[in-house]
Protein backbone atom coordinates (compact mmCIF):
# COMPACT_ATOMS: atom_id res chain seq x y z
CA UNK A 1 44.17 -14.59 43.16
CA UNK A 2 47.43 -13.34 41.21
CA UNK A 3 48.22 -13.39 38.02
CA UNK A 4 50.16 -16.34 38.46
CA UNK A 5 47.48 -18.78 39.45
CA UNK A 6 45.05 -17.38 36.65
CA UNK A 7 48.10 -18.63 33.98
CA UNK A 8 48.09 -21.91 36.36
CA UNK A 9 44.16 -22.17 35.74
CA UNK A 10 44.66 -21.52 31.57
CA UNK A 11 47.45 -23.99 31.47
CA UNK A 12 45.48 -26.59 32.99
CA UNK A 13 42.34 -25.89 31.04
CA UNK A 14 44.42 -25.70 27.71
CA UNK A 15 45.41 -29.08 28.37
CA UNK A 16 42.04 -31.05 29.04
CA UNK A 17 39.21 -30.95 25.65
CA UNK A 18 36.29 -31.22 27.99
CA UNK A 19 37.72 -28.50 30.49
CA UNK A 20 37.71 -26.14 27.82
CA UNK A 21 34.33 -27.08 26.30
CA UNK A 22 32.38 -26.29 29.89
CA UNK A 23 34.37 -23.31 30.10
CA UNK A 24 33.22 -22.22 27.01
CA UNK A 25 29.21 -23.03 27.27
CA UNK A 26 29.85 -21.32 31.00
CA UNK A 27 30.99 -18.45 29.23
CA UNK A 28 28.27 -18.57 26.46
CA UNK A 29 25.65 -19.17 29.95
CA UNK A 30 27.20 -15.96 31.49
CA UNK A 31 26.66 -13.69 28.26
CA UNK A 32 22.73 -14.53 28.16
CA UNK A 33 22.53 -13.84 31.57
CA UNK A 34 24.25 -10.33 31.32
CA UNK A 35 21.95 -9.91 28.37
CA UNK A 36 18.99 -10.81 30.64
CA UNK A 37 19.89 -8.18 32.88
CA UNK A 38 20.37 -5.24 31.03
CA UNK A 39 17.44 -5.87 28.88
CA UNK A 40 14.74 -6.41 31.93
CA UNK A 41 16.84 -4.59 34.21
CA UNK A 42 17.53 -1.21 31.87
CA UNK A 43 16.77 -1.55 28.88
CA UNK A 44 12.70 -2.01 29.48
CA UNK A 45 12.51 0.32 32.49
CA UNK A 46 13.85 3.15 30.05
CA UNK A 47 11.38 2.44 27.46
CA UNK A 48 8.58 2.08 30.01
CA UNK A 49 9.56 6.24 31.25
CA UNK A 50 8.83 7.10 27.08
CA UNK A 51 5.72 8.00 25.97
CA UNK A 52 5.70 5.06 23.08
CA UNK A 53 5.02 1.63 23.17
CA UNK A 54 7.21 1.29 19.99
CA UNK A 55 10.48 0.89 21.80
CA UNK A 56 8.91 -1.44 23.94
CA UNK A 57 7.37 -4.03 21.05
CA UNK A 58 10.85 -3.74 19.14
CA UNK A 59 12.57 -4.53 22.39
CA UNK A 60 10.65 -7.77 22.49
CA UNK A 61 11.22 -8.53 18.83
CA UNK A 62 14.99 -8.19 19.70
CA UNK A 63 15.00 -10.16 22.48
CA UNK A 64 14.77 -13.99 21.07
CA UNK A 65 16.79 -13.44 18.07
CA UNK A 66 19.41 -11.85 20.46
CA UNK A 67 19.49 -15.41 22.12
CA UNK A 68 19.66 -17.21 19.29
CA UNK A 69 22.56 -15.76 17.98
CA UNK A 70 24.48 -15.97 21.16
CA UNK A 71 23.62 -19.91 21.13
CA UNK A 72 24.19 -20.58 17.35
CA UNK A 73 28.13 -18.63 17.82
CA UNK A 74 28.58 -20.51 21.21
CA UNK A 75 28.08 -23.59 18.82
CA UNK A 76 30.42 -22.41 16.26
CA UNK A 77 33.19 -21.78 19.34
CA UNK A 78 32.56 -25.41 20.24
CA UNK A 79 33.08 -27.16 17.28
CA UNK A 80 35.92 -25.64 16.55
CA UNK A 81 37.29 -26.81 19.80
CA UNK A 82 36.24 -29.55 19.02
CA UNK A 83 38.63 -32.22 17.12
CA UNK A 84 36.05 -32.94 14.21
CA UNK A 85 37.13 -33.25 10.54
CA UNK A 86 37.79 -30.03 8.21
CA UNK A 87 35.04 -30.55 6.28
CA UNK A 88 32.46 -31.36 9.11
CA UNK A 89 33.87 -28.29 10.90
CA UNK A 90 33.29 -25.98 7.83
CA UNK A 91 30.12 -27.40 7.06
CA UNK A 92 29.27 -26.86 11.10
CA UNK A 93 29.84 -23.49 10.71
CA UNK A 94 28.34 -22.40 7.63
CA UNK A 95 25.32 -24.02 9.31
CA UNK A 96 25.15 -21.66 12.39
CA UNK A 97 26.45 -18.87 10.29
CA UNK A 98 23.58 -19.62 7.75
CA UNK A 99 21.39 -19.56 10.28
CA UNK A 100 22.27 -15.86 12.23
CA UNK A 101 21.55 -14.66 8.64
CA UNK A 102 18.07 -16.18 8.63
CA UNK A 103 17.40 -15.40 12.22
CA UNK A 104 18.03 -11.65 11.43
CA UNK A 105 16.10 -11.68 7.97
CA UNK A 106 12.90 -13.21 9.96
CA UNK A 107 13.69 -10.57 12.85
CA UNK A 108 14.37 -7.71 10.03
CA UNK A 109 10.90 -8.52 8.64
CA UNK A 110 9.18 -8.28 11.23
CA UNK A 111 10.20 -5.26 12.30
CA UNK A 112 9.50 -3.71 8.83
CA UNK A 113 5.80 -5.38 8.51
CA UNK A 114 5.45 -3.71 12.42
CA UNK A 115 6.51 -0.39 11.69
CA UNK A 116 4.63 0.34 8.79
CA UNK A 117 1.39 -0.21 10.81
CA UNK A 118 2.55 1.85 13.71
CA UNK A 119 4.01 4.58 12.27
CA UNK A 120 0.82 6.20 11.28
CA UNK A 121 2.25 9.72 11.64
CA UNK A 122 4.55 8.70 8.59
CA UNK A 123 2.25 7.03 6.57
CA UNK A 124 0.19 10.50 6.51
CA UNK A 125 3.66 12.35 6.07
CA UNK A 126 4.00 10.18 2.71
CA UNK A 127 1.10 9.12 1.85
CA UNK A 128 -0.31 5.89 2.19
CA UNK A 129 0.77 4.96 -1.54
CA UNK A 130 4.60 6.04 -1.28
CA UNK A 131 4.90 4.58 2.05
CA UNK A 132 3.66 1.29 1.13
CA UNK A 133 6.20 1.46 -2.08
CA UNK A 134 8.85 2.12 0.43
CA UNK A 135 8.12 -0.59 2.66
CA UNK A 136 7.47 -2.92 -0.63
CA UNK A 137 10.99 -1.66 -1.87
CA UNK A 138 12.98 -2.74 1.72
CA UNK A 139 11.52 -5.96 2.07
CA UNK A 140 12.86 -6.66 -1.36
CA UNK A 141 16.57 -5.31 -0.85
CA UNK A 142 16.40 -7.07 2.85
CA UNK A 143 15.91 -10.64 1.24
CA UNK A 144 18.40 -9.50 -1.26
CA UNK A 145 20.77 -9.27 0.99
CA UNK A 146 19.77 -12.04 3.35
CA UNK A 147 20.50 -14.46 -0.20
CA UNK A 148 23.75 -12.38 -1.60
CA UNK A 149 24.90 -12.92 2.39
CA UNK A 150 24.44 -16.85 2.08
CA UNK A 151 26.08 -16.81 -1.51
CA UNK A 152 29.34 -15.29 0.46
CA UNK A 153 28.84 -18.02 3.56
CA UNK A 154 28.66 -20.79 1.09
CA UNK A 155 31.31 -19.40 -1.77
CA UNK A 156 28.94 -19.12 -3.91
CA UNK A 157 30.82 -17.43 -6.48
CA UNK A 158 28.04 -16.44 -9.25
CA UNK A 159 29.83 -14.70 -11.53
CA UNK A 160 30.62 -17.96 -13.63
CA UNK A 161 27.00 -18.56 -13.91
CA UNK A 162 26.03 -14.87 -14.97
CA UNK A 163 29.09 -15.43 -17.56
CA UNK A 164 28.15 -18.92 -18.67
CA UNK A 165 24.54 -17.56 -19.08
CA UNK A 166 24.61 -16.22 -22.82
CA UNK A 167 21.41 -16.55 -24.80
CA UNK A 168 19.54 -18.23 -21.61
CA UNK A 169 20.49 -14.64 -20.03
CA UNK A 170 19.07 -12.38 -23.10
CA UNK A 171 15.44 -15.07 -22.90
CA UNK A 172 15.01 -14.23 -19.62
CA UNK A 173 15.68 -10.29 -19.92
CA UNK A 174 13.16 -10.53 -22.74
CA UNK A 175 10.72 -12.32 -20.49
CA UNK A 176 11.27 -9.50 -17.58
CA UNK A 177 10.79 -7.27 -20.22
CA UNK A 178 6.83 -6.71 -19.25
CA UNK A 179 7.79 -7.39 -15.34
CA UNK A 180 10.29 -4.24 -15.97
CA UNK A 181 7.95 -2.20 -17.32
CA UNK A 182 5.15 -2.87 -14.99
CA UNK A 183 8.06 -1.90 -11.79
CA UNK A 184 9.20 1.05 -13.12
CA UNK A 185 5.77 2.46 -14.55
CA UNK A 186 4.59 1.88 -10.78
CA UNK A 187 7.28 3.71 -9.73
CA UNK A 188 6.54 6.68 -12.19
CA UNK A 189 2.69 6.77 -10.91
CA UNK A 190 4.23 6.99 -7.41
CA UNK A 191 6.20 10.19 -8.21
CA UNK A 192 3.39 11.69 -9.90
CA UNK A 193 1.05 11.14 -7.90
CA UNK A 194 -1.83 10.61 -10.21
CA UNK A 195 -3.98 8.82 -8.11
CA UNK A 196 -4.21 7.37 -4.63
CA UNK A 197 -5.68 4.57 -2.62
CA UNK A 198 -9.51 5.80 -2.45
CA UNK A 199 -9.51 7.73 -5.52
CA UNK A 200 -12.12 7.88 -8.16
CA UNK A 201 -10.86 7.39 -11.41
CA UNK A 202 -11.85 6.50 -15.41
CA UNK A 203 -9.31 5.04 -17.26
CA UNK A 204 -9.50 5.90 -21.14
CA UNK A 205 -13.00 6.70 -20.74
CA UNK A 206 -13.90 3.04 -19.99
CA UNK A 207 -13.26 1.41 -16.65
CA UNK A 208 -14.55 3.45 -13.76
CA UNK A 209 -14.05 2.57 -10.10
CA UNK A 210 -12.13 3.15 -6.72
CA UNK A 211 -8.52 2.23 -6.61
CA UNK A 212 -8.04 -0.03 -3.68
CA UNK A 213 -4.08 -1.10 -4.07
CA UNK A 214 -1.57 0.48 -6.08
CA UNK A 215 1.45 -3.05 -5.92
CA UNK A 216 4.85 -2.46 -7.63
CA UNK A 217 3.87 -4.76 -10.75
CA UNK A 218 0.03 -3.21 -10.46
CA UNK A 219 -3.34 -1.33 -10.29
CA UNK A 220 -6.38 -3.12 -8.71
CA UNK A 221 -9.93 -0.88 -9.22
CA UNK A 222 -12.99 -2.17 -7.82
CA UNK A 223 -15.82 -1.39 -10.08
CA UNK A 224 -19.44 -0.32 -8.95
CA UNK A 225 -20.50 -3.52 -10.14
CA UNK A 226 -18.28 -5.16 -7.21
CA UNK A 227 -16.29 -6.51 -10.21
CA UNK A 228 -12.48 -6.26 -9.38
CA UNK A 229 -9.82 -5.50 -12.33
CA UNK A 230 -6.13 -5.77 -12.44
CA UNK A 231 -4.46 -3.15 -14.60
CA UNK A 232 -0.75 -3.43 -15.16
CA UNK A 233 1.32 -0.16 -14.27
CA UNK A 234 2.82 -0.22 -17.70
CA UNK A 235 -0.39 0.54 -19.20
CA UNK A 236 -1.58 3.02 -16.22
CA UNK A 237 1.50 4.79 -16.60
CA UNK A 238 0.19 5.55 -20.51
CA UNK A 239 -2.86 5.67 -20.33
CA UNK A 240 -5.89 9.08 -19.85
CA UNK A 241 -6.60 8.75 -16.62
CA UNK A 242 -9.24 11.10 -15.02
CA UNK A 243 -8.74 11.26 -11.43
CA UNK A 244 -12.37 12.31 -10.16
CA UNK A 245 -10.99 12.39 -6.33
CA UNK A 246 -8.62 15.35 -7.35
CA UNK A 247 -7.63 17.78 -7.08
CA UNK A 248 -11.06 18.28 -4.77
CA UNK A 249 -12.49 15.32 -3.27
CA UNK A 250 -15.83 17.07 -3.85
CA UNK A 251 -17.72 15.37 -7.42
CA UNK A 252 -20.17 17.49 -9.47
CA UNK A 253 -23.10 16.12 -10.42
CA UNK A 254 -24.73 17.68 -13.49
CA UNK A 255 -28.82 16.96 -13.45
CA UNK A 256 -30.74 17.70 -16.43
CA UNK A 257 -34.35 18.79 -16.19
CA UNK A 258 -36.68 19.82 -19.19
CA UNK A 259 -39.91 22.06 -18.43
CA UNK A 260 -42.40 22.97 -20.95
CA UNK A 261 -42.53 26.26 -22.96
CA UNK A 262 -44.53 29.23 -20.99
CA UNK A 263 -43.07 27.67 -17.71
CA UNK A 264 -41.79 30.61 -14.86
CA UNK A 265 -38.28 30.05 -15.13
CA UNK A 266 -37.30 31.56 -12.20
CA UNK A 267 -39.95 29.74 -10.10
CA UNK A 268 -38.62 26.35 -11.24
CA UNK A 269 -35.09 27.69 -10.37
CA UNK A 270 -35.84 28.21 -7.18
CA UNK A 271 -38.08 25.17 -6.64
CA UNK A 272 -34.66 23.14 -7.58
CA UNK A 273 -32.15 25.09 -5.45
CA UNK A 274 -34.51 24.57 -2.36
CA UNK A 275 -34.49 20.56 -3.49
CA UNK A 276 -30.68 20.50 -3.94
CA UNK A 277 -30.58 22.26 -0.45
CA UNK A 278 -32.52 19.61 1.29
CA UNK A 279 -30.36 17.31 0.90
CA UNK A 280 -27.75 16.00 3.34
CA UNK A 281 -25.33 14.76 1.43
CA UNK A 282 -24.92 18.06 -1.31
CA UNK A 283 -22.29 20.13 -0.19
CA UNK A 284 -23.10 23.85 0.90
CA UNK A 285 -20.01 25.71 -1.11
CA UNK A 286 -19.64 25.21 -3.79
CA UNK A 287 -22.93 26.40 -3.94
CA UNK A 288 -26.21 24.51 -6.08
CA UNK A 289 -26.88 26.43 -9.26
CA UNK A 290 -29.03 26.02 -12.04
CA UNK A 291 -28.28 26.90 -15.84
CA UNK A 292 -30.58 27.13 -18.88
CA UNK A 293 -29.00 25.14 -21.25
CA UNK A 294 -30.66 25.01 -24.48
CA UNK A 295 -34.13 26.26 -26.26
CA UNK A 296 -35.12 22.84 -27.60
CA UNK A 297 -38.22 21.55 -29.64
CA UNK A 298 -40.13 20.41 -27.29
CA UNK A 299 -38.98 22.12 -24.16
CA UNK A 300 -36.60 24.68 -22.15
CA UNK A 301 -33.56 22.69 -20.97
CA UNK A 302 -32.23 23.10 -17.64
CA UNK A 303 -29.18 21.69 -15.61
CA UNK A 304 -28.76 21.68 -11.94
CA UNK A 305 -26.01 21.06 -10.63
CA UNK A 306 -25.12 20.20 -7.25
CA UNK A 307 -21.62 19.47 -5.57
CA UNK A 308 -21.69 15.48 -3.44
CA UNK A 309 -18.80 15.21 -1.30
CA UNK A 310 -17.56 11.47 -2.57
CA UNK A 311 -17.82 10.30 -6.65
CA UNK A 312 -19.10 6.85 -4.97
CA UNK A 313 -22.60 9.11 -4.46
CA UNK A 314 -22.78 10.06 -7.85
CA UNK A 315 -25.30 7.53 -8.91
CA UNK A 316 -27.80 7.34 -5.67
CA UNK A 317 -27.82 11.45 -5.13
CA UNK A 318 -28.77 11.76 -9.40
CA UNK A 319 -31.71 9.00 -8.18
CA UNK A 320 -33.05 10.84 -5.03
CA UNK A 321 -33.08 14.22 -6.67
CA UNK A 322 -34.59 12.98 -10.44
CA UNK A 323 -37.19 11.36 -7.84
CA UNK A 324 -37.57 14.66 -5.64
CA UNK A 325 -37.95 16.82 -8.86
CA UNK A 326 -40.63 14.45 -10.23
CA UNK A 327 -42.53 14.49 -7.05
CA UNK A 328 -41.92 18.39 -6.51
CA UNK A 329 -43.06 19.64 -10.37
CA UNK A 330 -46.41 17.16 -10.47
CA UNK A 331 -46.91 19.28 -7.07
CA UNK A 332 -46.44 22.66 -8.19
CA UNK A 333 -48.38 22.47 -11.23
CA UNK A 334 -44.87 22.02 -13.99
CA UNK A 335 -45.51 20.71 -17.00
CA UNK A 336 -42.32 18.14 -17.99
CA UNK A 337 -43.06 18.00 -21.69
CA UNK A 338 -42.35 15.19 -23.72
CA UNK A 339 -41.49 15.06 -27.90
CA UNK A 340 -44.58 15.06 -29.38
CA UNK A 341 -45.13 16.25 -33.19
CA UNK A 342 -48.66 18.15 -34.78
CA UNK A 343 -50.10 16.64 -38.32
CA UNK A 344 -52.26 19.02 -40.05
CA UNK A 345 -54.22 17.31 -43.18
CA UNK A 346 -55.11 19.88 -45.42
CA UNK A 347 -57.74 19.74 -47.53
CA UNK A 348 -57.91 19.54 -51.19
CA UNK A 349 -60.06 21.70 -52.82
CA UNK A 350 -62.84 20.39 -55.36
């Protein structure tokens, strides 16, 4: 066939509506299948030879919207080849264009929401906090985008509103105001680092408990009570906040113990440091120890203190060894005194 008889071929086509509407959804018919092929043909046998079944998933989240997009441009093609009015031609096409950009977004979105579970190796890297502020942060400037995009589609020109906006504009920066602070304290606990997902922590020597989720607005702590409390990052950002998770995960527990006066001190040191070593759950370094702590009224003070190696223990391992001392002392003969206060009467003489 020469060049001659392909012109022929165009002419004639160019001259029929119909003709050129099947040999554009032929067309359209031809790209999927070329698509078809290289993706099950190439595309997946490469990505079967690697040692990942990333490529493979994001190869099958591709795959549909790739389709989609091909049909919804094949359908802008044909109605513009089509003799429809201006209006129901732009409106047409907005349409299908309006749609590629939510196609994507959903496609976009899925991808993120996948790779932040499978890319474990990064979430370590970062840290399970920044990494989830990262993904947080994309998701928002994706549908950001996905929105400014169908502004543009639609000439949605919103400067006029911005403009026209006046005191309705400073209300609703007033009303952010909070929302503001909340985003960028979260953002300043992120940097610092002052606490993680897990972590043990006091805030202003009140609220104690584990931080489960650190969000961009803020701070959820579960309680040892079960109870769970939502702490804006405005405030976490200024308040004391003792981290007991850091910078060792290991929590000291500090158990006091009173013996009577006349007791072998050294015995009932012992006698504790072979209780704390008992134990499964008290760390071996640091090292138990024992310190006198004060000569009181009633009895010699002592303090042992042992090393557990999560706060969460804090409050069973203090019962088991108060219970194991107890049991121990009444065993080997130690007196745990109590207050207890001598009256002498004297007598008056006659």
């Amino acid at each position: 066939m020469n060049a001659s008889a392909i012109f022929n071929y165009y002419a004639l086509i160019s001259q029929h509506l119909w003709a050129q509407v099947l040999v554009t959804v032929a067309f359209y018919i031809l790209i999927t299948v070329l698509i078809e092929f290289v993706v099950n043909r190439v595309i997946k046998r490469v990505c079967a030879t690697t040692n990942t079944t990333i490529d493979d998933t994001l190869i099958d989240f591709l795959h549909t919207p790739i389709y989609q997009t091909v049909i919804l441009v094949g359908i802008m093609h044909i109605v513009m080849l089509v003799d429809l009015t201006p209006l129901a031609t732009q409106i047409t096409v907005k349409l299908a264009r309006s749609g590629i950009c939510l196609v994507w977004l959903i496609t976009a979105l899925k991808i993120i929401n996948f790779l932040s579970t499978a890319l474990t190796a990064w979430r370590q890297k970062l840290g399970p906090d920044l990494f989830s502020l990262v993904h947080k942060i994309t998701f928002l400037i994706l549908v950001f985008a996905a929105v400014a995009t169908l502004f543009w589609i639609w000439n949605i020109n919103l400067t006029p509103v911005f403009a026209s906006a006046g005191v309705a504009g400073i209300a609703i920066a007033l009303a952010a105001k909070d929302t503001l602070a909340n985003f960028f304290g979260g953002i300043s606990l992120f940097l610092d680092k002052v606490y993680r997902v897990g972590d043990y922590v006091i805030i202003d020597n009140n609220e104690r408990g584990e931080v489960v989720e650190i969000g961009i607005r803020s701070t959820r702590i579960i309680t040892r009570d079960d109870v769970l409390i939502n702490i804006p990052n405005s405030i976490m950002a200024t308040s004391k906040i003792v981290n007991e998770s850091a910078p060792y995960p290991q929590y000291r527990i500090k158990v006091p113990v009173g013996v009577a006066y006349g007791t072998d001190l050294e015995r009932t040191e012992a006698i504790l440091l072979d209780l704390a070593g008992q134990s499964d759950t008290i760390v071996a370094n640091p090292f138990p120890r024992v310190r006198v702590r004060t000569l009181a009224d009633s009895s010699v003070n002592l303090e042992l203190l042992v090393w557990v190696e999560d706060p969460r223990d804090r409050g069973i391992q203090t019962h088991l060894l108060l219970k194991q001392i107890h049991k121990r002392f009444a065993e080997e003969g130690i007196h745990i005194p109590f207050p207890q206060l001598d009256v002498h009467l004297a007598k008056e003489k006659e």
